[in-house]
PDB file of N, CA and C in Angstrom:
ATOM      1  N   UNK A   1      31.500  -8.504   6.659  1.00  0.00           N
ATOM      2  CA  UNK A   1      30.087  -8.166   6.558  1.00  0.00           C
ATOM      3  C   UNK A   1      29.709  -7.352   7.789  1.00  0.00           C
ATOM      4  N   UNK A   2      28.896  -6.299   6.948  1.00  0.00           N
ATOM      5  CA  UNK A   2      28.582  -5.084   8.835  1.00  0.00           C
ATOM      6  C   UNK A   2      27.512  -6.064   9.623  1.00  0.00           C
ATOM      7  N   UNK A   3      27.637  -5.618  10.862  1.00  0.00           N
ATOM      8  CA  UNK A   3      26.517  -6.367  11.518  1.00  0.00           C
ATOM      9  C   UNK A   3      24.793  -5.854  11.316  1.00  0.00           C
ATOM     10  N   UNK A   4      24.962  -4.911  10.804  1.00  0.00           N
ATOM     11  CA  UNK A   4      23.843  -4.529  10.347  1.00  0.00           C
ATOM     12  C   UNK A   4      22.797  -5.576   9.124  1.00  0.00           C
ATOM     13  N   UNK A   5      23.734  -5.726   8.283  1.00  0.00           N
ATOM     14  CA  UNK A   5      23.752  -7.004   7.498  1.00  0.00           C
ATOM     15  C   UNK A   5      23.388  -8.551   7.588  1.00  0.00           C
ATOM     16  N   UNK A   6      24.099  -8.624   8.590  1.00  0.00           N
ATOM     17  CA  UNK A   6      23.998  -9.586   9.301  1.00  0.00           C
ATOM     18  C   UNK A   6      22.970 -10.004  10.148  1.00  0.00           C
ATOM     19  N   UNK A   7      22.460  -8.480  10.395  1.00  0.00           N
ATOM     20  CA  UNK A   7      21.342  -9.074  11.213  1.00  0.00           C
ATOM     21  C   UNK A   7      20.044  -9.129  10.142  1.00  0.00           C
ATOM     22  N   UNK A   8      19.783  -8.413   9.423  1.00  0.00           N
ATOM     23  CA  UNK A   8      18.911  -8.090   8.315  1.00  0.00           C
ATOM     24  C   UNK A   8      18.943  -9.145   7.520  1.00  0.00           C
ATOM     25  N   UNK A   9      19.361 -10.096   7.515  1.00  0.00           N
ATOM     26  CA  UNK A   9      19.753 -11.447   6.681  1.00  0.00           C
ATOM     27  C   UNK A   9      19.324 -12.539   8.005  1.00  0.00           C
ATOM     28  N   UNK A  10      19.532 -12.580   8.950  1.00  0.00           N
ATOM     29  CA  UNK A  10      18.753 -13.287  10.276  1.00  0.00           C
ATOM     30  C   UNK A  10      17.633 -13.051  10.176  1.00  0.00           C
ATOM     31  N   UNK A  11      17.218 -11.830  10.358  1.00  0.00           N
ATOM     32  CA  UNK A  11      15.713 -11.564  10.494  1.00  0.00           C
ATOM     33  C   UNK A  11      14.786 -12.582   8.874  1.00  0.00           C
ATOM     34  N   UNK A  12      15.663 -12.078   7.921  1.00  0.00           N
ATOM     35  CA  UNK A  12      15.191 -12.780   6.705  1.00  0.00           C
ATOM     36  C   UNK A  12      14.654 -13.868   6.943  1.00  0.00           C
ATOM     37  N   UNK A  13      15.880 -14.595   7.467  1.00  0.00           N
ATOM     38  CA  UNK A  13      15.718 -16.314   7.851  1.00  0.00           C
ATOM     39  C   UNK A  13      14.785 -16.923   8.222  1.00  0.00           C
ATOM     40  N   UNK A  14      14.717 -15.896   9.642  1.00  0.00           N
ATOM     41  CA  UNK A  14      13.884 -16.156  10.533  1.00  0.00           C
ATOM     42  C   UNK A  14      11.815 -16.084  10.235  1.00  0.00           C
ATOM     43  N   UNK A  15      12.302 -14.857   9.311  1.00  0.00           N
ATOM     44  CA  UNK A  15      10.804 -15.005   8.910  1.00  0.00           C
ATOM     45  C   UNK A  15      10.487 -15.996   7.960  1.00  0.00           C
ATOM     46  N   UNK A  16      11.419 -16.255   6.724  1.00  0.00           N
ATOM     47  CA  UNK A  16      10.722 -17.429   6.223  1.00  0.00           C
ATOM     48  C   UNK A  16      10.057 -18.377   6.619  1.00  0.00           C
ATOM     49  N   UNK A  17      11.170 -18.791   7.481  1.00  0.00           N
ATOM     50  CA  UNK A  17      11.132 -20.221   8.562  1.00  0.00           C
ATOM     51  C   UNK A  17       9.832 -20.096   9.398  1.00  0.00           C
ATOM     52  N   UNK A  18       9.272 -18.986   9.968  1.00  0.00           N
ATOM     53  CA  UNK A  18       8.226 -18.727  10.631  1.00  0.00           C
ATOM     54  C   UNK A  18       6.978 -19.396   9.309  1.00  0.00           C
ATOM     55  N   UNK A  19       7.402 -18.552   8.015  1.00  0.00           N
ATOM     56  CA  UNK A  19       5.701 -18.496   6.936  1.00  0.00           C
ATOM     57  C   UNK A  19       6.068 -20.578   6.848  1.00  0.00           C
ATOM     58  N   UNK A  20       7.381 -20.694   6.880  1.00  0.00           N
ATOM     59  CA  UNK A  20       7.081 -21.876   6.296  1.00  0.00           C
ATOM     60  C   UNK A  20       6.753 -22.921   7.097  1.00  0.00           C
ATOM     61  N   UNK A  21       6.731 -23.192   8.283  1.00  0.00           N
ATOM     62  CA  UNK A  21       6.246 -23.545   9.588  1.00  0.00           C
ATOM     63  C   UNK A  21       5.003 -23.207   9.539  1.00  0.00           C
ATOM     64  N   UNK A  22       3.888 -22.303   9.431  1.00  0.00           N
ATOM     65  CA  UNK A  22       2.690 -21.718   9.969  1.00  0.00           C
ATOM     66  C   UNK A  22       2.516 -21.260  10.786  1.00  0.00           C
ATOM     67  N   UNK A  23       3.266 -20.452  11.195  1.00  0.00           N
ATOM     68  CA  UNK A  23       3.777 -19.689  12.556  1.00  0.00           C
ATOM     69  C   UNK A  23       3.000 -18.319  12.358  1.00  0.00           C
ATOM     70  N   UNK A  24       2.481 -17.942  13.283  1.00  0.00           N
ATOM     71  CA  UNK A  24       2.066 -16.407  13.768  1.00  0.00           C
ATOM     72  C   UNK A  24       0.853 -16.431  12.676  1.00  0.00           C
ATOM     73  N   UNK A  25       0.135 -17.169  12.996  1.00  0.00           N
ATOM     74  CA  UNK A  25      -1.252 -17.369  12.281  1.00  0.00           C
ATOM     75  C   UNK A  25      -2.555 -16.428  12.663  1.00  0.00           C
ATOM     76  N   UNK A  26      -1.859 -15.818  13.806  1.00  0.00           N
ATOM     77  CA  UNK A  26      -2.906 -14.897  14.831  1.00  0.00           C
ATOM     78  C   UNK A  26      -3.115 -13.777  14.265  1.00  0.00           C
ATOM     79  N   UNK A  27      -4.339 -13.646  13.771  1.00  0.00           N
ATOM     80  CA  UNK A  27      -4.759 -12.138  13.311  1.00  0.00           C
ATOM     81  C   UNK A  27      -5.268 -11.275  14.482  1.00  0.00           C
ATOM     82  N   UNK A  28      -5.600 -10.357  14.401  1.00  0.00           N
ATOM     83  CA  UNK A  28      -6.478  -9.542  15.282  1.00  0.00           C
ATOM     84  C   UNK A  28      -7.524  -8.554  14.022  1.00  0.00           C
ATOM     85  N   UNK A  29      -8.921  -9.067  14.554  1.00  0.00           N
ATOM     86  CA  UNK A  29      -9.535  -7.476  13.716  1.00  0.00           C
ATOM     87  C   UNK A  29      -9.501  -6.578  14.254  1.00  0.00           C
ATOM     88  N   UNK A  30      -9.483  -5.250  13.771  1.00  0.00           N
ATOM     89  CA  UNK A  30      -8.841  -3.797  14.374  1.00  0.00           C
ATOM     90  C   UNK A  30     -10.317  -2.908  13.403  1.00  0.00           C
ATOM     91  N   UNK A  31     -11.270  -2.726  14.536  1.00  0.00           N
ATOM     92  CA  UNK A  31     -12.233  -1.456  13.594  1.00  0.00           C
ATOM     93  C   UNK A  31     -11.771  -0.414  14.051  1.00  0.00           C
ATOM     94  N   UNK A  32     -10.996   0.295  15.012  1.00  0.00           N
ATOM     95  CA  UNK A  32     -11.059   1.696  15.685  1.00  0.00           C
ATOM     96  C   UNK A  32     -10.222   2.270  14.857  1.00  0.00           C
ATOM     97  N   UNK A  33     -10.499   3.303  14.439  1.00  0.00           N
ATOM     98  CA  UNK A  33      -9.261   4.395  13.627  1.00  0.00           C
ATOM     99  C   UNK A  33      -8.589   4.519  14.867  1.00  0.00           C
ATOM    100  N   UNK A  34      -8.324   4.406  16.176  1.00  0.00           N
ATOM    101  CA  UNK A  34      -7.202   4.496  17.312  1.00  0.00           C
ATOM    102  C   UNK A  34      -5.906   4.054  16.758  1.00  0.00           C
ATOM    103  N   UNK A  35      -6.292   2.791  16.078  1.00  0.00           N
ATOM    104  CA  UNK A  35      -4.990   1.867  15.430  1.00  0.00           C
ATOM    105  C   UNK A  35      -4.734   2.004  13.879  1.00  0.00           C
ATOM    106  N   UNK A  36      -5.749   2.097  13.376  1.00  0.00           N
ATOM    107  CA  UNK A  36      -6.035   2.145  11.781  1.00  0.00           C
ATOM    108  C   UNK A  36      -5.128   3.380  11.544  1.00  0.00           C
ATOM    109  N   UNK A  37      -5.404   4.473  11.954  1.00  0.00           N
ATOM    110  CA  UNK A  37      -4.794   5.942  11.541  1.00  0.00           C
ATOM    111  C   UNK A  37      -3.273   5.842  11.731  1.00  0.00           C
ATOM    112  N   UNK A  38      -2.857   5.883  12.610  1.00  0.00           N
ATOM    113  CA  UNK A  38      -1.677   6.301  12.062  1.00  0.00           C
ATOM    114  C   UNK A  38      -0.517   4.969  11.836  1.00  0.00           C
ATOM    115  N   UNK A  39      -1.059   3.464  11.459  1.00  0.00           N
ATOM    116  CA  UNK A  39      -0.772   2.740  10.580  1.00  0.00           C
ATOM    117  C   UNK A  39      -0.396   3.320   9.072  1.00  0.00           C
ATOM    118  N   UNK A  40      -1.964   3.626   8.906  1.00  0.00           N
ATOM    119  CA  UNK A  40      -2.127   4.018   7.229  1.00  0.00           C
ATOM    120  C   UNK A  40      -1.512   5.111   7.033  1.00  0.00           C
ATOM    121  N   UNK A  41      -1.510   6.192   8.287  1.00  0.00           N
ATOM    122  CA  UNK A  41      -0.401   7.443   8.061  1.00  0.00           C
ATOM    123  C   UNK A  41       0.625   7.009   7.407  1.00  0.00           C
ATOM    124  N   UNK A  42       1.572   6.614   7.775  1.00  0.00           N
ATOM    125  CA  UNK A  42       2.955   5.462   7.371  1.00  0.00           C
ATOM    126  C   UNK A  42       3.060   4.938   6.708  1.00  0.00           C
ATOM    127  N   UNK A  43       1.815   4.519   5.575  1.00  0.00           N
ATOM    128  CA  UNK A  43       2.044   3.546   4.605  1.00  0.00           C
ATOM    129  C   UNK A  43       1.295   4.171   3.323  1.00  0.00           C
ATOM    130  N   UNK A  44       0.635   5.114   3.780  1.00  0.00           N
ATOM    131  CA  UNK A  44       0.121   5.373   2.132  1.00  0.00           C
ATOM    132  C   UNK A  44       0.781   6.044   1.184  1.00  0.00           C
ATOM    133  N   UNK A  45       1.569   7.027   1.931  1.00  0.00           N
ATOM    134  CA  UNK A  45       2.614   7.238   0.935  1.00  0.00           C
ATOM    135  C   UNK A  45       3.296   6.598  -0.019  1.00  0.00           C
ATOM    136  N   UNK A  46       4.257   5.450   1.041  1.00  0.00           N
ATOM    137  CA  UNK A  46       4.431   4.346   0.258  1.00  0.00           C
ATOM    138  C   UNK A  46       4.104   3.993  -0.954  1.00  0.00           C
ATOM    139  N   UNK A  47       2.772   3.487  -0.492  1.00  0.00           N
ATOM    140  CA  UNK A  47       1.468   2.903  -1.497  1.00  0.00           C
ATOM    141  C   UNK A  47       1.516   3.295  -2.441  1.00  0.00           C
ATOM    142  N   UNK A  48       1.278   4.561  -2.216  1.00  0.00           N
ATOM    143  CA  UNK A  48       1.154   5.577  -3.583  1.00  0.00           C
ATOM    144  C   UNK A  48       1.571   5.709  -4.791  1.00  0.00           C
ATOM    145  N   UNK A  49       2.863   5.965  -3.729  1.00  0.00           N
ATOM    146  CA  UNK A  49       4.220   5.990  -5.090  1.00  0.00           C
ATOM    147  C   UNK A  49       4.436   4.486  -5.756  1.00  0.00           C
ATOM    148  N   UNK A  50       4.218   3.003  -5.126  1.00  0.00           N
ATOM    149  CA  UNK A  50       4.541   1.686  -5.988  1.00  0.00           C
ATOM    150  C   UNK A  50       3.150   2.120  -6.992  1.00  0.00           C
ATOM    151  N   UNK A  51       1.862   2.473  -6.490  1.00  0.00           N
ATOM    152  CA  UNK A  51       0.674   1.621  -7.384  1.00  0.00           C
ATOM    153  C   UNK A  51       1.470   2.847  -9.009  1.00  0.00           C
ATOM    154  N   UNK A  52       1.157   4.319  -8.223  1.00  0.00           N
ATOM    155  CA  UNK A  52       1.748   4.986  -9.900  1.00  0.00           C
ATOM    156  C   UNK A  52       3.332   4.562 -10.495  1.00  0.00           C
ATOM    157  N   UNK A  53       3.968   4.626  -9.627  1.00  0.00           N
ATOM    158  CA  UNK A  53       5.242   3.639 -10.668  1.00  0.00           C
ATOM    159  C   UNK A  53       4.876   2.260 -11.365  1.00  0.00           C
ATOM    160  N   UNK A  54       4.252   1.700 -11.118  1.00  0.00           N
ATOM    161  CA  UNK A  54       3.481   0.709 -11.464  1.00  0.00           C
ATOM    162  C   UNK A  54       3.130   0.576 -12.504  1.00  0.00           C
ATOM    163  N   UNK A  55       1.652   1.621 -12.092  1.00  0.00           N
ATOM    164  CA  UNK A  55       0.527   2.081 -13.445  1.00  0.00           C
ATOM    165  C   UNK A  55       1.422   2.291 -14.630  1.00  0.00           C
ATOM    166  N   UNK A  56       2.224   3.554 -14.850  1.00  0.00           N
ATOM    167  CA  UNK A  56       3.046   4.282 -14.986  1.00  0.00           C
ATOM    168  C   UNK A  56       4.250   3.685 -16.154  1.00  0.00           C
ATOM    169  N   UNK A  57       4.543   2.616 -15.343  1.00  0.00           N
ATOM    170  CA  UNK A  57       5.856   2.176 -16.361  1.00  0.00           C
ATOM    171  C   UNK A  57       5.582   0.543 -16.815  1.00  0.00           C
ATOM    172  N   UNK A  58       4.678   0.154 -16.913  1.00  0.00           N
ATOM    173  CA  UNK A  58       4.066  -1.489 -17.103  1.00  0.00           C
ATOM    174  C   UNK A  58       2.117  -1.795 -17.644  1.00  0.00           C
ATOM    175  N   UNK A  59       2.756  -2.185 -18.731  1.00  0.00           N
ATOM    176  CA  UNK A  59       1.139  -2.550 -19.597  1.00  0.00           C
ATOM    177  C   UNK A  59       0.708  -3.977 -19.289  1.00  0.00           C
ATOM    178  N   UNK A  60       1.447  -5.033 -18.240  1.00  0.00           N
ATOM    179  CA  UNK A  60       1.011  -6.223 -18.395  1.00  0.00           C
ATOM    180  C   UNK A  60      -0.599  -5.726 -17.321  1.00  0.00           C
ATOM    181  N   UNK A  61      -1.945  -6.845 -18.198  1.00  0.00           N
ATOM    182  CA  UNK A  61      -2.568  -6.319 -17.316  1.00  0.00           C
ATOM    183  C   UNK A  61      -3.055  -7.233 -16.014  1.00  0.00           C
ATOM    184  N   UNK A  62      -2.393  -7.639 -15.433  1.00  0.00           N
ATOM    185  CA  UNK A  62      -2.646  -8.401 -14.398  1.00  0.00           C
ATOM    186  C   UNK A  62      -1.887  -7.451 -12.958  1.00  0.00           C
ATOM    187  N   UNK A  63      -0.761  -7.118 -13.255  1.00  0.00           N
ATOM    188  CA  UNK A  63      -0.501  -6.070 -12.764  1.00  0.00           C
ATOM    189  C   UNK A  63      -1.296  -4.295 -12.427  1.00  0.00           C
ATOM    190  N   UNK A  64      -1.625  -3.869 -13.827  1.00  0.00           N
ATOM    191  CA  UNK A  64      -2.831  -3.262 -13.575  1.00  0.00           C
ATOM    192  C   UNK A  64      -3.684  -3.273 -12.795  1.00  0.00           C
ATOM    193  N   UNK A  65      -4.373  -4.544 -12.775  1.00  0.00           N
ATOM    194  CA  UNK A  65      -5.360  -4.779 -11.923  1.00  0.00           C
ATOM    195  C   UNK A  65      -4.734  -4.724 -10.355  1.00  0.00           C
ATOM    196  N   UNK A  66      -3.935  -5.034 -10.247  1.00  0.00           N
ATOM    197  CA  UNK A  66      -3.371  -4.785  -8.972  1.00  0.00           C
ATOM    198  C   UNK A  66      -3.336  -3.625  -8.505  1.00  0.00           C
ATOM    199  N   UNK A  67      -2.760  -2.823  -9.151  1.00  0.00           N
ATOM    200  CA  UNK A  67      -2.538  -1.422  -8.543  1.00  0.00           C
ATOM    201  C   UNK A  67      -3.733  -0.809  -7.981  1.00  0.00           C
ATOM    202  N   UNK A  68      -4.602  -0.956  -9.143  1.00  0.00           N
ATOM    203  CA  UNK A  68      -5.980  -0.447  -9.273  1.00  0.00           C
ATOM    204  C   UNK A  68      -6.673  -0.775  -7.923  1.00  0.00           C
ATOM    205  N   UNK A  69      -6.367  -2.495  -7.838  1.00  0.00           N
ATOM    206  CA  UNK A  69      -7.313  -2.438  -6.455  1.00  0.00           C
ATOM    207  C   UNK A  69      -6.994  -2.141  -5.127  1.00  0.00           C
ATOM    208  N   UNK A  70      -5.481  -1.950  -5.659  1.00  0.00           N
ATOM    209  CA  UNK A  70      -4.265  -1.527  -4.489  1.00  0.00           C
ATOM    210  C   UNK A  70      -4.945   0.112  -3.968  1.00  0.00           C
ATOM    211  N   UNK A  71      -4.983   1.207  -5.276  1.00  0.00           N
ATOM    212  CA  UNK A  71      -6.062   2.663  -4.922  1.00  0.00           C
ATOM    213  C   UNK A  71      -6.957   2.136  -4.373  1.00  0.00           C
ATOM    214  N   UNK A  72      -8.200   1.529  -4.846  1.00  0.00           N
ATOM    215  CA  UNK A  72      -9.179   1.181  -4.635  1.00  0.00           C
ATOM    216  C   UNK A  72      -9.351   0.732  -3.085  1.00  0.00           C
ATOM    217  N   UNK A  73      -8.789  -0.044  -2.205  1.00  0.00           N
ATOM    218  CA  UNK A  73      -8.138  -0.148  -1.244  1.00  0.00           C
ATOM    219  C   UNK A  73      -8.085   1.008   0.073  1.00  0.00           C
ATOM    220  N   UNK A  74      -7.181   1.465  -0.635  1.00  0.00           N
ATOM    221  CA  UNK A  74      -6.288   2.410   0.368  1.00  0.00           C
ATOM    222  C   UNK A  74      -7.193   3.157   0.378  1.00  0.00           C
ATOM    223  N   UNK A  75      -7.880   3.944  -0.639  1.00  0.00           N
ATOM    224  CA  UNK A  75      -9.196   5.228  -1.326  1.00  0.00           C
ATOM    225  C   UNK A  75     -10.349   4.779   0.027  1.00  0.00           C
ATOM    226  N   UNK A  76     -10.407   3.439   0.003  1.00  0.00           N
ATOM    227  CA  UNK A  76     -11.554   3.149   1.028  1.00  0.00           C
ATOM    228  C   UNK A  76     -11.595   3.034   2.263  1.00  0.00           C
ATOM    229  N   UNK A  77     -10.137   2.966   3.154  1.00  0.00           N
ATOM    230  CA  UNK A  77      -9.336   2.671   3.810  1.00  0.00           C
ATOM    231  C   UNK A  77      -9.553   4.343   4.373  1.00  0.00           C
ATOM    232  N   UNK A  78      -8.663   5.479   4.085  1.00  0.00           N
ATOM    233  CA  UNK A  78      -8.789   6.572   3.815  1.00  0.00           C
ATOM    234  C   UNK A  78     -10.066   7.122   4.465  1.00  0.00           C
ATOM    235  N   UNK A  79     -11.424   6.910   3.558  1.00  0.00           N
ATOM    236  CA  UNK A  79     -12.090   7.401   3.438  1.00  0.00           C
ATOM    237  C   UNK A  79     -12.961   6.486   4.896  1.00  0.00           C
ATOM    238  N   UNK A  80     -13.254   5.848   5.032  1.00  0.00           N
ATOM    239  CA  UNK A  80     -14.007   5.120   6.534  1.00  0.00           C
ATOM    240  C   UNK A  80     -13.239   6.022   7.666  1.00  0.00           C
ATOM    241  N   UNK A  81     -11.960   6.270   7.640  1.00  0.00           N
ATOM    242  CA  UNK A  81     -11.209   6.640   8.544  1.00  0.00           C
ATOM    243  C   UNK A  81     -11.284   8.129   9.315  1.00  0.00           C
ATOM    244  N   UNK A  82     -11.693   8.707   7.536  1.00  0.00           N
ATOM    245  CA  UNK A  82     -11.565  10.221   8.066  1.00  0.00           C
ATOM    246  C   UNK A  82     -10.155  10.930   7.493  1.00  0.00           C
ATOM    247  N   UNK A  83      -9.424  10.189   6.975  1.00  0.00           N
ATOM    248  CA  UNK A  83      -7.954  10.574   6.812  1.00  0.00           C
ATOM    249  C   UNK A  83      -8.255  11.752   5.104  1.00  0.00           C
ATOM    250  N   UNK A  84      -8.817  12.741   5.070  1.00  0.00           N
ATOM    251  CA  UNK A  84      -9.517  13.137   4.286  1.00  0.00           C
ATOM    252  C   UNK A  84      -8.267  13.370   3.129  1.00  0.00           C
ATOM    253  N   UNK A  85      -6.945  14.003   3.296  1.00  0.00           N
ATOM    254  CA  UNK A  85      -5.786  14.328   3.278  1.00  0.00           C
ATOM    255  C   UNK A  85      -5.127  13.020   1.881  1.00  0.00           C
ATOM    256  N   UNK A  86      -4.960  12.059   2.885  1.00  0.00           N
ATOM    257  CA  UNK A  86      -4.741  10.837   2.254  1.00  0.00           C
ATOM    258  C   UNK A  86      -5.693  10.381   0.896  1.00  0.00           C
ATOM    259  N   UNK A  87      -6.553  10.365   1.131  1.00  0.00           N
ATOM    260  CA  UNK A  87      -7.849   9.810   0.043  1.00  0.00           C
ATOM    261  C   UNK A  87      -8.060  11.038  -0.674  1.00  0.00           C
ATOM    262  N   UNK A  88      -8.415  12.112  -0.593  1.00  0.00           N
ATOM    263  CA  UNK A  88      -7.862  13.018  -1.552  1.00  0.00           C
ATOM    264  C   UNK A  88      -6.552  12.992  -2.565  1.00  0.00           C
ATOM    265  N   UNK A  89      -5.599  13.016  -2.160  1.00  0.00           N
ATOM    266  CA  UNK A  89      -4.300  12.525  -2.793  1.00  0.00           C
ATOM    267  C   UNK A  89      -4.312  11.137  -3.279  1.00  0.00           C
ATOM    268  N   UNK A  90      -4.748  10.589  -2.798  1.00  0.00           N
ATOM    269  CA  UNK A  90      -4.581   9.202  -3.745  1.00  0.00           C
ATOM    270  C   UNK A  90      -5.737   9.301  -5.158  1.00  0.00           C
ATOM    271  N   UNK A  91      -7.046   9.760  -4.754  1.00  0.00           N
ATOM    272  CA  UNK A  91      -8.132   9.722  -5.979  1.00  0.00           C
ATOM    273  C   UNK A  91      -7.350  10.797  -6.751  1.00  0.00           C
ATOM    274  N   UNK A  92      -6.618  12.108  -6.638  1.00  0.00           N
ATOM    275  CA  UNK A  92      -6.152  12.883  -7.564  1.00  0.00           C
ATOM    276  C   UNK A  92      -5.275  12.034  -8.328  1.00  0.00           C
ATOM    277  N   UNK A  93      -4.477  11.545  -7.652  1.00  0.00           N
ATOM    278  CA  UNK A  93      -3.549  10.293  -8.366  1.00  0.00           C
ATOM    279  C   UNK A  93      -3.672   9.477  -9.475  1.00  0.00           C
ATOM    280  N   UNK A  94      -5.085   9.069  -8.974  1.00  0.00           N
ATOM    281  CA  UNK A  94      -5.627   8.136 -10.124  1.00  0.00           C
ATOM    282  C   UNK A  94      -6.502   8.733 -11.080  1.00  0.00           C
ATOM    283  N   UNK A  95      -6.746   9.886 -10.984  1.00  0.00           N
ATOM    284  CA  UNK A  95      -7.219  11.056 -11.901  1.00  0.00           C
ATOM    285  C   UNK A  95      -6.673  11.558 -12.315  1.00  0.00           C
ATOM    286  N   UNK A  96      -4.834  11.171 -12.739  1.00  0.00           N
ATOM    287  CA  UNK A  96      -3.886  11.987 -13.027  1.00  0.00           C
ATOM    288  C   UNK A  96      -3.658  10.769 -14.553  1.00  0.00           C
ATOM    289  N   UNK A  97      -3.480   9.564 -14.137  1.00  0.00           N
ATOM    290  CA  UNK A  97      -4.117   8.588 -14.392  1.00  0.00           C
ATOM    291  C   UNK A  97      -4.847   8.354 -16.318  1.00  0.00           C
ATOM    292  N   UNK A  98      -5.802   9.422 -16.008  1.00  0.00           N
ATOM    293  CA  UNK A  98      -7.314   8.865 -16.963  1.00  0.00           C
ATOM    294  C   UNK A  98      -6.888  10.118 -17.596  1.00  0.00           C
ATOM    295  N   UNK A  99      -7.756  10.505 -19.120  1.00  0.00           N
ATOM    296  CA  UNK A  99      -8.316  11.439 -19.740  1.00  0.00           C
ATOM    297  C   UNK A  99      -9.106  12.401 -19.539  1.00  0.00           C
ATOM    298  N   UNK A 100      -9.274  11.939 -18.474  1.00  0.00           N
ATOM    299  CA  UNK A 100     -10.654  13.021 -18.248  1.00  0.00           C
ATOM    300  C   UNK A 100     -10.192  14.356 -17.920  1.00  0.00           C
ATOM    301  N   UNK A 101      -9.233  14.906 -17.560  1.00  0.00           N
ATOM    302  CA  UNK A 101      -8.921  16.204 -17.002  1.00  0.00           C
ATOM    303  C   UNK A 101      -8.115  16.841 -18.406  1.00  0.00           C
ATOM    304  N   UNK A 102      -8.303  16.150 -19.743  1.00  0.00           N
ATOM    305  CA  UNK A 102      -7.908  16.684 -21.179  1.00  0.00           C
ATOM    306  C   UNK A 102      -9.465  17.731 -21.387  1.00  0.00           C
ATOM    307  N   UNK A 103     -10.564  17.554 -21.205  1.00  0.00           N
ATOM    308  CA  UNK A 103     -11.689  18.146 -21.594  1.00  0.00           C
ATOM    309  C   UNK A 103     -11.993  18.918 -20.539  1.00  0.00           C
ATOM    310  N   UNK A 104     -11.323  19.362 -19.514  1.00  0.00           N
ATOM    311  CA  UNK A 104     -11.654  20.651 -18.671  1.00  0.00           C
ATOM    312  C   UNK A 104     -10.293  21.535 -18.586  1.00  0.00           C
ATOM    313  N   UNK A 105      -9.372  21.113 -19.431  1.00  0.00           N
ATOM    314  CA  UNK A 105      -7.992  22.077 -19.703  1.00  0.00           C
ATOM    315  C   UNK A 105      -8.301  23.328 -20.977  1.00  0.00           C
TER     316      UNK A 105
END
């Protein structure tokens, strides 16, 4: 086994053992886009691509609802921030989404 592996399977461990303990219970609230921005830089992409693979390939709707509030989310996230870029691309996303862009084609 590479040690790479090995360690990635420790870390595993280790975090369970932390959630299942009640360990690292410490939040911090964070209002400054100082920290917010380029967090969400890094992750909305991400985001993006699970909520439309998601949408995309699965009718259960409990899932749905997830994704949805998963945009819904990030869209608001985005948009407080200033990240104009991001929240643009994600609402096109979910406007890719709906019907509505059949009656202006």
């Amino acid at each position: 086994m590479g040690l790479f592996m090995k360690e990635s399977e420790n870390m595993i461990r280790e975090s369970k053992e932390r959630i299942r303990k009640g360990q690292d219970k410490v939040f911090i609230k964070v209002q400054t886009t100082e920290y917010i921005r380029p967090l969400f830089s890094i992750m909305w992409s991400p985001l993006l691509a699970s909520f439309s693979v998601l949408l995309e390939q699965n009718e259960e709707p409990k899932l749905i609802q997830l994704c949805l509030e998963g945009y819904v989310l990030s869209i608001n996230i985005a948009g407080r921030h200033g990240l104009d870029t991001e929240r643009d691309t994600l609402i096109m996303s979910l406007y890719n989404f709906t019907n509505l862009k059949k009656g202006y084609q």
